[in-house]
Protein backbone atom coordinates (compact mmCIF):
# COMPACT_ATOMS: atom_id res chain seq x y z
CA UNK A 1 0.00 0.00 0.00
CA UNK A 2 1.63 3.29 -1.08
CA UNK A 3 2.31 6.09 2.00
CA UNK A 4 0.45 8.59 2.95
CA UNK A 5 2.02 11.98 4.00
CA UNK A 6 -0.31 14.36 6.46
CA UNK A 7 0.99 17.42 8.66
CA UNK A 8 1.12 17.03 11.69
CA UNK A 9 2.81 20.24 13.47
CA UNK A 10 3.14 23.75 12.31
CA UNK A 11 5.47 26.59 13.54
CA UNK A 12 6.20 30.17 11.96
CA UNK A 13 7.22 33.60 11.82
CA UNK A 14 6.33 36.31 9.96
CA UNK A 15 5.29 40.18 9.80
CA UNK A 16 1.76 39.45 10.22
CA UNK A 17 1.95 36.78 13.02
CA UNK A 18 4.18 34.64 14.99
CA UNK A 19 1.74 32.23 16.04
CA UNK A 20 -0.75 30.29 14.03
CA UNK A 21 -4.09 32.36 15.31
CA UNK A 22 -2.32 35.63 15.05
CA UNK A 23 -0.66 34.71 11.21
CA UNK A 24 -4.09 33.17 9.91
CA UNK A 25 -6.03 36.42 11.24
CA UNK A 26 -4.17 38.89 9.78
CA UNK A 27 -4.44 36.64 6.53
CA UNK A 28 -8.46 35.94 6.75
CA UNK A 29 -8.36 39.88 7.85
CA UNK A 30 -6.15 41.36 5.21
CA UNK A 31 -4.18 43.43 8.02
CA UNK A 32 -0.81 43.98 6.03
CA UNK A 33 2.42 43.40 7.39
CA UNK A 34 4.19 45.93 5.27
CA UNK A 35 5.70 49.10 6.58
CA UNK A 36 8.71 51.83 6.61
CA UNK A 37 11.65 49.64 7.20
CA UNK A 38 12.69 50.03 10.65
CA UNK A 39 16.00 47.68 10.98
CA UNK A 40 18.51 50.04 9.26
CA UNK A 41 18.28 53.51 7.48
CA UNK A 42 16.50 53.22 4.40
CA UNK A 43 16.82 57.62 3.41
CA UNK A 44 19.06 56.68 0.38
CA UNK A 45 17.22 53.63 -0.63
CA UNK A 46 14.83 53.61 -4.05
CA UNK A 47 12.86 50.72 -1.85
CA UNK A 48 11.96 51.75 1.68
CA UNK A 49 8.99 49.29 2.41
CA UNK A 50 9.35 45.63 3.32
CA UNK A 51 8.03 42.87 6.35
CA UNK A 52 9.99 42.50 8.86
CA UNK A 53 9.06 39.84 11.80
CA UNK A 54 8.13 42.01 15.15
CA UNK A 55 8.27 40.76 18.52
CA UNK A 56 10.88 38.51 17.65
CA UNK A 57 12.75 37.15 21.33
CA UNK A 58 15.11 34.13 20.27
CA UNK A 59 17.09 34.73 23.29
CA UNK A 60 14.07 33.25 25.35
CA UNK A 61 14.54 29.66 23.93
CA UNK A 62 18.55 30.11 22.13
CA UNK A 63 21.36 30.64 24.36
CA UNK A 64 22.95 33.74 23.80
CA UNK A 65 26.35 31.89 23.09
CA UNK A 66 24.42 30.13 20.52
CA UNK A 67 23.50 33.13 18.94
CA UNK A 68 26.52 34.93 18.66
CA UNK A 69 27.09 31.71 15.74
CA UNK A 70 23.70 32.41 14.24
CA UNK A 71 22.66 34.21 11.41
CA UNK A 72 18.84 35.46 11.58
CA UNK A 73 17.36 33.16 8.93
CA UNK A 74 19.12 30.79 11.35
CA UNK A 75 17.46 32.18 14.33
CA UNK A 76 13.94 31.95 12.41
CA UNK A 77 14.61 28.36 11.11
CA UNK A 78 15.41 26.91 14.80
CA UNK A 79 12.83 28.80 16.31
CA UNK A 80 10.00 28.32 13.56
CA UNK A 81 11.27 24.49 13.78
CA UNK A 82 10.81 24.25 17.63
CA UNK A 83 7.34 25.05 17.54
CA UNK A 84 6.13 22.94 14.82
CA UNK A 85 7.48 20.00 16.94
CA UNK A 86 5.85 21.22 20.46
CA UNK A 87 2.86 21.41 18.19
CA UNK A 88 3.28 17.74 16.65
CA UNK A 89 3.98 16.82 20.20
CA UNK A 90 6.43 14.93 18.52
CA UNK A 91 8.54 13.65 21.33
CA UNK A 92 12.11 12.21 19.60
CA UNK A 93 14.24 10.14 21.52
CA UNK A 94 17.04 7.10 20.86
CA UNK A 95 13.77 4.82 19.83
CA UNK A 96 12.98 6.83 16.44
CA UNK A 97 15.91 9.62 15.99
CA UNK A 98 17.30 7.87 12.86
CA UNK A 99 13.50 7.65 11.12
CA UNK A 100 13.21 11.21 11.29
CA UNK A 101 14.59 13.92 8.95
CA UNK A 102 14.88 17.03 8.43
CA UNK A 103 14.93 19.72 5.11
CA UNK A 104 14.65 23.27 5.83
CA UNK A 105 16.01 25.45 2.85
CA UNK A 106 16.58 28.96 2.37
CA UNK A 107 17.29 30.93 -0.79
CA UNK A 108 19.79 33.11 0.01
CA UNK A 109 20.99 31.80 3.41
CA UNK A 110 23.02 34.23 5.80
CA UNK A 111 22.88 37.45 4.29
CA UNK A 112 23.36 39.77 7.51
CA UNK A 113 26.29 38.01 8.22
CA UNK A 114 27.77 38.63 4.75
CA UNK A 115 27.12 41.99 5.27
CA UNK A 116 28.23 42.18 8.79
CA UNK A 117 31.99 40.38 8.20
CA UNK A 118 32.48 42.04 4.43
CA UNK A 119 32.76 45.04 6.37
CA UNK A 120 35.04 43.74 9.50
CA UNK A 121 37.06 42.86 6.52
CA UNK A 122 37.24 45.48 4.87
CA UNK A 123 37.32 47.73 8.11
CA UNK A 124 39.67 45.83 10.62
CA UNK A 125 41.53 43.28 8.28
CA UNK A 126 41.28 39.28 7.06
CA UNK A 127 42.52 38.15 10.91
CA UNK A 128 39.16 39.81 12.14
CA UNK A 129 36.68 37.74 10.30
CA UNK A 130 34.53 35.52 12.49
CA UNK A 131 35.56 31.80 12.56
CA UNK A 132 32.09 31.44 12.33
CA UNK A 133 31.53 33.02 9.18
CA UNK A 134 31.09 30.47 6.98
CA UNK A 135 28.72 27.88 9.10
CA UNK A 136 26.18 31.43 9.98
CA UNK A 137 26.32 32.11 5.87
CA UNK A 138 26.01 28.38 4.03
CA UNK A 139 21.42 27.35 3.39
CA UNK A 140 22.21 23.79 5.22
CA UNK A 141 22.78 25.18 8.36
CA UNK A 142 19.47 25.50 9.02
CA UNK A 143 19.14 21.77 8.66
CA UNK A 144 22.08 21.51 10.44
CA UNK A 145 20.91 23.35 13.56
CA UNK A 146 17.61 21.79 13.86
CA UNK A 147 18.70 18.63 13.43
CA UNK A 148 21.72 19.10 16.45
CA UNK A 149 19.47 20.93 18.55
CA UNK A 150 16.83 17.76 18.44
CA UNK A 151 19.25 14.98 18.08
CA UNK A 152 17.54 13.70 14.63
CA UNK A 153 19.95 11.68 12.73
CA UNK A 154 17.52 10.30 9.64
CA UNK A 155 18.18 12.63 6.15
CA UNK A 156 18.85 15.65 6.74
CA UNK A 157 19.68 18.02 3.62
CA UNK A 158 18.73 21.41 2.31
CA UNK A 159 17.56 22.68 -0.90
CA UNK A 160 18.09 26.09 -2.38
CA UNK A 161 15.90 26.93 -5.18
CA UNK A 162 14.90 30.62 -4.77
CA UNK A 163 11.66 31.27 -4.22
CA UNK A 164 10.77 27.80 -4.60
CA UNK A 165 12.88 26.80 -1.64
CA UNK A 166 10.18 25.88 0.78
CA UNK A 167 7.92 24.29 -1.40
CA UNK A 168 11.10 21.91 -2.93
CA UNK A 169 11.44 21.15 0.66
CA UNK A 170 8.22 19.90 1.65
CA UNK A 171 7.87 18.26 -1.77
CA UNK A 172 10.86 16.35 -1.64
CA UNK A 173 10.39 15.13 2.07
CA UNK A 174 7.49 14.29 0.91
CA UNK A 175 9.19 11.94 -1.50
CA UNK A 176 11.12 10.85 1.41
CA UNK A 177 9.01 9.58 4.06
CA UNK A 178 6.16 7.98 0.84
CA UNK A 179 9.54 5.93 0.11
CA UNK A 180 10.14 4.66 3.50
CA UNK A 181 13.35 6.35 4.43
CA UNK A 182 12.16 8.56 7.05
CA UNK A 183 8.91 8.43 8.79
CA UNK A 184 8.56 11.88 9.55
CA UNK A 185 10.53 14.96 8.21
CA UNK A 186 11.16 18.28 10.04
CA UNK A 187 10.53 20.78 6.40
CA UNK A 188 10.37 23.75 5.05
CA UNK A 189 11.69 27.43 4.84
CA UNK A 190 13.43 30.06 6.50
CA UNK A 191 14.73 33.69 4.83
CA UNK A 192 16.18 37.14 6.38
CA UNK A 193 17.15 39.25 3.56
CA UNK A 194 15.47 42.55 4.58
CA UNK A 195 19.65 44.28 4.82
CA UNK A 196 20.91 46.47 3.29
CA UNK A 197 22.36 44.35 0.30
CA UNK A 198 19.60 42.68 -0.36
CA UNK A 199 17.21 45.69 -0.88
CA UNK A 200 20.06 47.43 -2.78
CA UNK A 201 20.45 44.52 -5.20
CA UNK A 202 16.79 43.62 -5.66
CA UNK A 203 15.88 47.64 -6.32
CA UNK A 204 18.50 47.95 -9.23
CA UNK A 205 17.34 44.99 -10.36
CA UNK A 206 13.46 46.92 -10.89
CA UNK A 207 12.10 43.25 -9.10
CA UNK A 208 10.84 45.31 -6.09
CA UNK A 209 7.64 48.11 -5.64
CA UNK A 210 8.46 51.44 -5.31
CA UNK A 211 5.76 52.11 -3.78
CA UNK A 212 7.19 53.81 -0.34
CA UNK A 213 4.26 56.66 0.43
CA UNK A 214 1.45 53.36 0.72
CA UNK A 215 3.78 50.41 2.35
CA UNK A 216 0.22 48.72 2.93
CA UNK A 217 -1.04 49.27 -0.74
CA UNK A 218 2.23 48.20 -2.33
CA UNK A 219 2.05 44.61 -2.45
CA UNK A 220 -1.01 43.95 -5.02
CA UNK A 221 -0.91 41.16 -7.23
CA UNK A 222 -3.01 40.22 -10.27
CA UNK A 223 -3.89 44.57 -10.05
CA UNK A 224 -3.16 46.25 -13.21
CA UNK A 225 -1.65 48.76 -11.24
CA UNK A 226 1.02 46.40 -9.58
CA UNK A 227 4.77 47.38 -10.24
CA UNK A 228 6.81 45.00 -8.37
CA UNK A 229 7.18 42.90 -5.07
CA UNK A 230 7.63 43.26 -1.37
CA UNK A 231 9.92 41.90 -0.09
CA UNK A 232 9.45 40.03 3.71
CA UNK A 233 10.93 37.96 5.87
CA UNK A 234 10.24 35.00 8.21
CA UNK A 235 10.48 30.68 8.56
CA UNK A 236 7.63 28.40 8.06
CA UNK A 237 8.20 24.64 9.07
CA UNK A 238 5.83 21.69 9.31
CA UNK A 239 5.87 18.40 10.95
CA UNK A 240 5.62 15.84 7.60
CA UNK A 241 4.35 12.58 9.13
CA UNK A 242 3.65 9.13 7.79
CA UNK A 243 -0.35 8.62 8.04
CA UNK A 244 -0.22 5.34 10.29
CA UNK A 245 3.14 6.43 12.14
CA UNK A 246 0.60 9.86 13.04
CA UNK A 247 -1.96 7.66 13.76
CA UNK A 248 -0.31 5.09 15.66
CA UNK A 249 0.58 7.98 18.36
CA UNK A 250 -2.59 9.79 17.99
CA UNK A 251 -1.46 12.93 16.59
CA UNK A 252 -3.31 16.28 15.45
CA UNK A 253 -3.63 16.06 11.57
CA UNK A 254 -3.59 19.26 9.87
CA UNK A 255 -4.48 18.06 6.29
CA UNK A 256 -2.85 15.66 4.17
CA UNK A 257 -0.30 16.72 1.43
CA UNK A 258 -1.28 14.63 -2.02
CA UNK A 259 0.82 15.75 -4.62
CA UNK A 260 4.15 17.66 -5.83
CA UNK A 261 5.00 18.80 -9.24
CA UNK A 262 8.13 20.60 -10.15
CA UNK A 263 9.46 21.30 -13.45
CA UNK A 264 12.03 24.20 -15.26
CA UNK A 265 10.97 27.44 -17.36
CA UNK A 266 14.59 26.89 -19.48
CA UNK A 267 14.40 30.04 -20.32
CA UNK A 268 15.82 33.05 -18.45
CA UNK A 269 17.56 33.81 -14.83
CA UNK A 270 15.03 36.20 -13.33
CA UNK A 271 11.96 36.71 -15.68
CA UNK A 272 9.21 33.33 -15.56
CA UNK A 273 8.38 31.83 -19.31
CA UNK A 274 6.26 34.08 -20.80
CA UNK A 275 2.92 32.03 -21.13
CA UNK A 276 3.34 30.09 -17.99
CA UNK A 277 4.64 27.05 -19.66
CA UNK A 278 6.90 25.48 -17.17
CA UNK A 279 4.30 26.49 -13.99
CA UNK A 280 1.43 24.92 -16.15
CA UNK A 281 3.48 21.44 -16.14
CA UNK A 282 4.22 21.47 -12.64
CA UNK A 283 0.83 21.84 -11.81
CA UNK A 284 -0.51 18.91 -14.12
CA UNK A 285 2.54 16.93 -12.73
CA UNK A 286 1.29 17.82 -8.76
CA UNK A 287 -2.37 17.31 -10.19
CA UNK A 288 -1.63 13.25 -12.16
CA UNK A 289 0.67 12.51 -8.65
CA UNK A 290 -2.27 13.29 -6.83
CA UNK A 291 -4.26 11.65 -8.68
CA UNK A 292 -6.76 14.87 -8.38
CA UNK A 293 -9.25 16.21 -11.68
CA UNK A 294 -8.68 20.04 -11.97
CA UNK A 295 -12.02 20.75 -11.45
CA UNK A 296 -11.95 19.09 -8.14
CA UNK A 297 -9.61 22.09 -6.73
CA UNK A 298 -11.39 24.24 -4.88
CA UNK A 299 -8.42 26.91 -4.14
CA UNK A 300 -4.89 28.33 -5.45
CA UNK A 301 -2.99 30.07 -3.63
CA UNK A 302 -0.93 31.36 -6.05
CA UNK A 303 2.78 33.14 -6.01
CA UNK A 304 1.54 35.94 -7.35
CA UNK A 305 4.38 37.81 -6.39
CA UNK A 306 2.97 41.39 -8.32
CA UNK A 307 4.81 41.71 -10.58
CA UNK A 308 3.54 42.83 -13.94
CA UNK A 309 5.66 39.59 -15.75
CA UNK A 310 5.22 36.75 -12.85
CA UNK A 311 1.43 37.54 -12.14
CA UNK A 312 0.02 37.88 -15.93
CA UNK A 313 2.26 34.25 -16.84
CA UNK A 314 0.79 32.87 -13.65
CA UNK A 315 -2.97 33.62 -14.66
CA UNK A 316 -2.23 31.59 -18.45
CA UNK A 317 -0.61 29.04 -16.69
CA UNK A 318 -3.84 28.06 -14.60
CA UNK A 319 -5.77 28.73 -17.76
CA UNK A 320 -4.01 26.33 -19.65
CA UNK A 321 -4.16 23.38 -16.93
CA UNK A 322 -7.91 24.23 -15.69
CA UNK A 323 -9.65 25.32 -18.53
CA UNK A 324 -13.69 26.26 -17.82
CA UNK A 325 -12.68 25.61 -14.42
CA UNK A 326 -10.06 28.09 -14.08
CA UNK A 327 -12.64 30.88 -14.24
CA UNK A 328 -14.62 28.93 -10.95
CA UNK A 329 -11.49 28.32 -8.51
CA UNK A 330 -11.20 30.74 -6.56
CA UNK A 331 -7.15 31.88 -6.12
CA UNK A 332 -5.79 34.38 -4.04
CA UNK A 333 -2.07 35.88 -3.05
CA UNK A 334 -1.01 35.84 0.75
CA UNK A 335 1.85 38.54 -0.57
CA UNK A 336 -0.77 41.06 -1.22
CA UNK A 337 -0.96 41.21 3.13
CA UNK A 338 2.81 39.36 4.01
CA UNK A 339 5.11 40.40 1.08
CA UNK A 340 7.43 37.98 0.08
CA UNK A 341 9.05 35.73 2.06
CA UNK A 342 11.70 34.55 -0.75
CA UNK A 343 12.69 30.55 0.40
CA UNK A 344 9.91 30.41 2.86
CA UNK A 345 7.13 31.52 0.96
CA UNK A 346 5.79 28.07 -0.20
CA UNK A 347 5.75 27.19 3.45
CA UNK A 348 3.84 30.00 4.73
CA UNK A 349 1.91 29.77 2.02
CA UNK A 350 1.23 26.01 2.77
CA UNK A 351 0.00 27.28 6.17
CA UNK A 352 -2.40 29.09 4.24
CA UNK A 353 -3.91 26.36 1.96
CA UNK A 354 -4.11 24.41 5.42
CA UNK A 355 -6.13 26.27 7.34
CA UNK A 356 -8.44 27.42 3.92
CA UNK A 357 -9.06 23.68 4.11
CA UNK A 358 -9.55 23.37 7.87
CA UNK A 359 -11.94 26.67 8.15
CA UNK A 360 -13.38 26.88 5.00
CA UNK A 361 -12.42 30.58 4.23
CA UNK A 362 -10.81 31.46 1.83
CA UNK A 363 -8.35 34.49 2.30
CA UNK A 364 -8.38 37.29 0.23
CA UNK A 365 -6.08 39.31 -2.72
CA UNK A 366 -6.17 42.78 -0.98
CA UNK A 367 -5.14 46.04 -2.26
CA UNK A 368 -7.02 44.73 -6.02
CA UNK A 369 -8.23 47.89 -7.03
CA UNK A 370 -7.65 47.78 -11.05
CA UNK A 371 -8.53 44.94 -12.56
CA UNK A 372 -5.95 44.17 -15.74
CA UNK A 373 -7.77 42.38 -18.47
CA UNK A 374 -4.52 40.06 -18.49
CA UNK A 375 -5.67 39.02 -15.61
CA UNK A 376 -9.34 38.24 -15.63
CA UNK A 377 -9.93 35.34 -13.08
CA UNK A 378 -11.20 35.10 -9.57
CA UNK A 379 -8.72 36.39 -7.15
CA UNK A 380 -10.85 36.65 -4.50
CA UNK A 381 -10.56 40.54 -4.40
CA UNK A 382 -10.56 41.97 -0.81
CA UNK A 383 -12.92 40.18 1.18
CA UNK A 384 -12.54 36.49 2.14
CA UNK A 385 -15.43 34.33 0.96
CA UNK A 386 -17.07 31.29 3.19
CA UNK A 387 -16.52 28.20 0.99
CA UNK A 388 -16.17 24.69 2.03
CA UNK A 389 -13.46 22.89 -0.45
CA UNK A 390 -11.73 19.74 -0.62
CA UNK A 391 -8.18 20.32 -2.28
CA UNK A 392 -5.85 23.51 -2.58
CA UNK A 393 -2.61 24.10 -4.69
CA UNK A 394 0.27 26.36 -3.47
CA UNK A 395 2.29 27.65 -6.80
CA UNK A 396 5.96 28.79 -5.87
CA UNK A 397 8.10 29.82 -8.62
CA UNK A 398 12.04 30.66 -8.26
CA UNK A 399 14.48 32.75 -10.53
CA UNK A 400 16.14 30.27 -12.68
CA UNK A 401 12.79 29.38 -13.43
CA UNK A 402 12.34 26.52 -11.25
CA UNK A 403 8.98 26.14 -10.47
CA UNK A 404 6.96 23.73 -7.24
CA UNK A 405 2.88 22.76 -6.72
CA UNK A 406 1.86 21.06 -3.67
CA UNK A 407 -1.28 19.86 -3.58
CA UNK A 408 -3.22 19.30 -0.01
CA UNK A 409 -6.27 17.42 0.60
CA UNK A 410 -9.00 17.86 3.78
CA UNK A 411 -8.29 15.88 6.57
CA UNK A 412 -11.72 13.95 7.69
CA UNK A 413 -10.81 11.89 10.55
């Protein structure tokens, strides 16, 4: 009998929320998290606006010798991690430590740090650099720290696809556990880019909104008015359990995760394939491995990222895989209230198609104002709608055009 693969624990920070109530209200709600950055002076800066995590105390549950050799994304990851196993009530010990995993990617990895020991270099000289430069900057440390800081020796890797991060992460582990080598996997995403660097880099690049006089109206995908990204920051991470192994210890189940498609644009290093080619194919590929009908989905959450490029390709992408039914789904963007979390969107976002399946609300696409006749579906504009469904996609889509679809199904116990 093939596995099955059901969530079991769920832990996360982010600008609207650090706990699942607060996170899914602000989501339901459409209370943004984006505002004037406050973590360094942004006067010079073409970008001023991004989501930064608030109320943020990793001294409370890290040593602070610990974090002296942490990056933030690393802080977020072991954090974010910790509470998705209190919530699994997971408890691992000598008896199961080597059936449990862990994959927790991030896209960029330790960017403060970069920033932070550049100019030490640069400043005091090469003998001044931190010894613990390199294991605060690498994307598998934050594999690496969960898995130390719970004693789980199973797989434990990390996967750095962009924007895609997350959703590679739970999709693989996924993989993982349905082929017996781990039954249970510690996954998902963790990303603190909002530095100085980042924003500089992303600005020049035109990927980001300029938007700075309406921080709350700047993130507004699928709006013909939209002219570039947030960007946030923040760690999602589930507990991915084998179905009997959850049952057997009579676990909470979330939902169950069905299906994973993933798949390559081939086509350029930032900008997605025009007509949504590559996303289109990772969503039949998530839709055949779930053995799910299109018309069965009752809800995308979709990257929309809003951008003019991303969001329009997007839209012909779900045309193309759901035909008639594509104007009936109803699809919304969590970014138009959180930004974007770069390598732990797909998680977050996950958190999102979870509890649309749990509650039966589906969150809204605030701040769509102008509709753009590119973009002509049902984005759930504004105000969540009351609508019992069965099965929701997450889209996440990276630069390098590497695209993942996860596919969850209600839990009915």
């Amino acid at each position: 009998m093939e596995k099955r693969v059901v969530i079991t624990g769920i832990g996360l920070l982010s600008c609207v929320g650090n706990s699942l109530p607060a996170f899914w209200d602000a989501i339901v709600n459409g209370k943004s998290g984006i505002d004037i950055i406050k973590s360094f002076d942004v006067t010079n800066f073409d970008v001023r606006i991004g989501g930064e995590v608030r109320d943020f105390s990793p001294e409370e549950h890290i040593s602070r010798k610990d974090l002296r050799k942490m990056d933030r994304y690393l802080q977020f990851a072991v954090l974010a991690a910790k509470y998705a196993i209190d919530d699994s009530k997971l408890i691992i010990d000598d008896g199961n430590r080597e059936d449990i995993g862990v994959c927790i990617g991030s896209g960029i990895g330790g960017m403060h740090t970069l920033e932070e020991q550049h100019s030490i270099l640069l400043d005091k000289g090469p003998d001044k650099v931190s010894p613990f430069f390199i294991p605060m900057l690498i994307s598998n440390m934050a594999s690496g720290h969960v898995g130390i800081r719970h004693g789980i020796k199973g797989p434990n890797l990390s996967i750095v696809t962009a924007c895609a991060t997350a959703a590679h992460s739970i999709g693989e582990s996924w993989h993982i556990i349905k082929r017996g080598d781990a039954n249970a996997m510690i996954v998902g995403g963790s990303e603190a880019t909002i530095s100085k660097l980042a924003f500089a880099g992303f600005a020049n690049m035109k990927a980001t909104s300029t938007r700075n006089d309406e921080p709350a109206k700047a993130s507004r995908p699928f709006d013909a008015k939209r002219n570039g990204f947030v960007m946030a920051e923040g760690a999602g991470v589930f507990v991915l359990e084998e179905y009997e192994h959850a049952r057997a210890r009579g676990a909470h189940i979330y939902a169950e995760l069905v299906g994973f498609g993933m798949t390559a644009d081939a086509h350029h290093i930032t900008n997605p394939e025009p007509e949504g080619n590559g996303a289109a194919r990772a969503i039949k590929m998530a839709l055949r491995k779930a053995g799910v009908k299109p018309e069965e989905i009752g809800y995308i959450n979709a990257h929309g990222t809003s951008t003019p490029a991303g969001d329009r390709g997007e839209t012909m992408a779900i045309k193309s895989v759901f035909g008639d039914h594509a104007r009936k789904v109803a699809i919304s963007s969590s970014k138009s209230v959180m930004g974007h979390a770069l390598g732990a969107a797909g998680a977050l976002e996950s958190v999102v198609c979870i509890q649309a399946l749990r509650t039966g609300i589906l969150p809204p696409t605030i701040n769509y104002e102008f509709p753009d006749p590119d973009c002509d579906l049902d984005y759930v504009p504004n105000v969540a709608v009351k609508r019992e469904i069965s099965y929701a996609v997450n889209n996440s889509f990276g630069f390098g055009g590497q695209n993942s679809v996860l596919i969850y199904k209600k839990y009915d116990a």
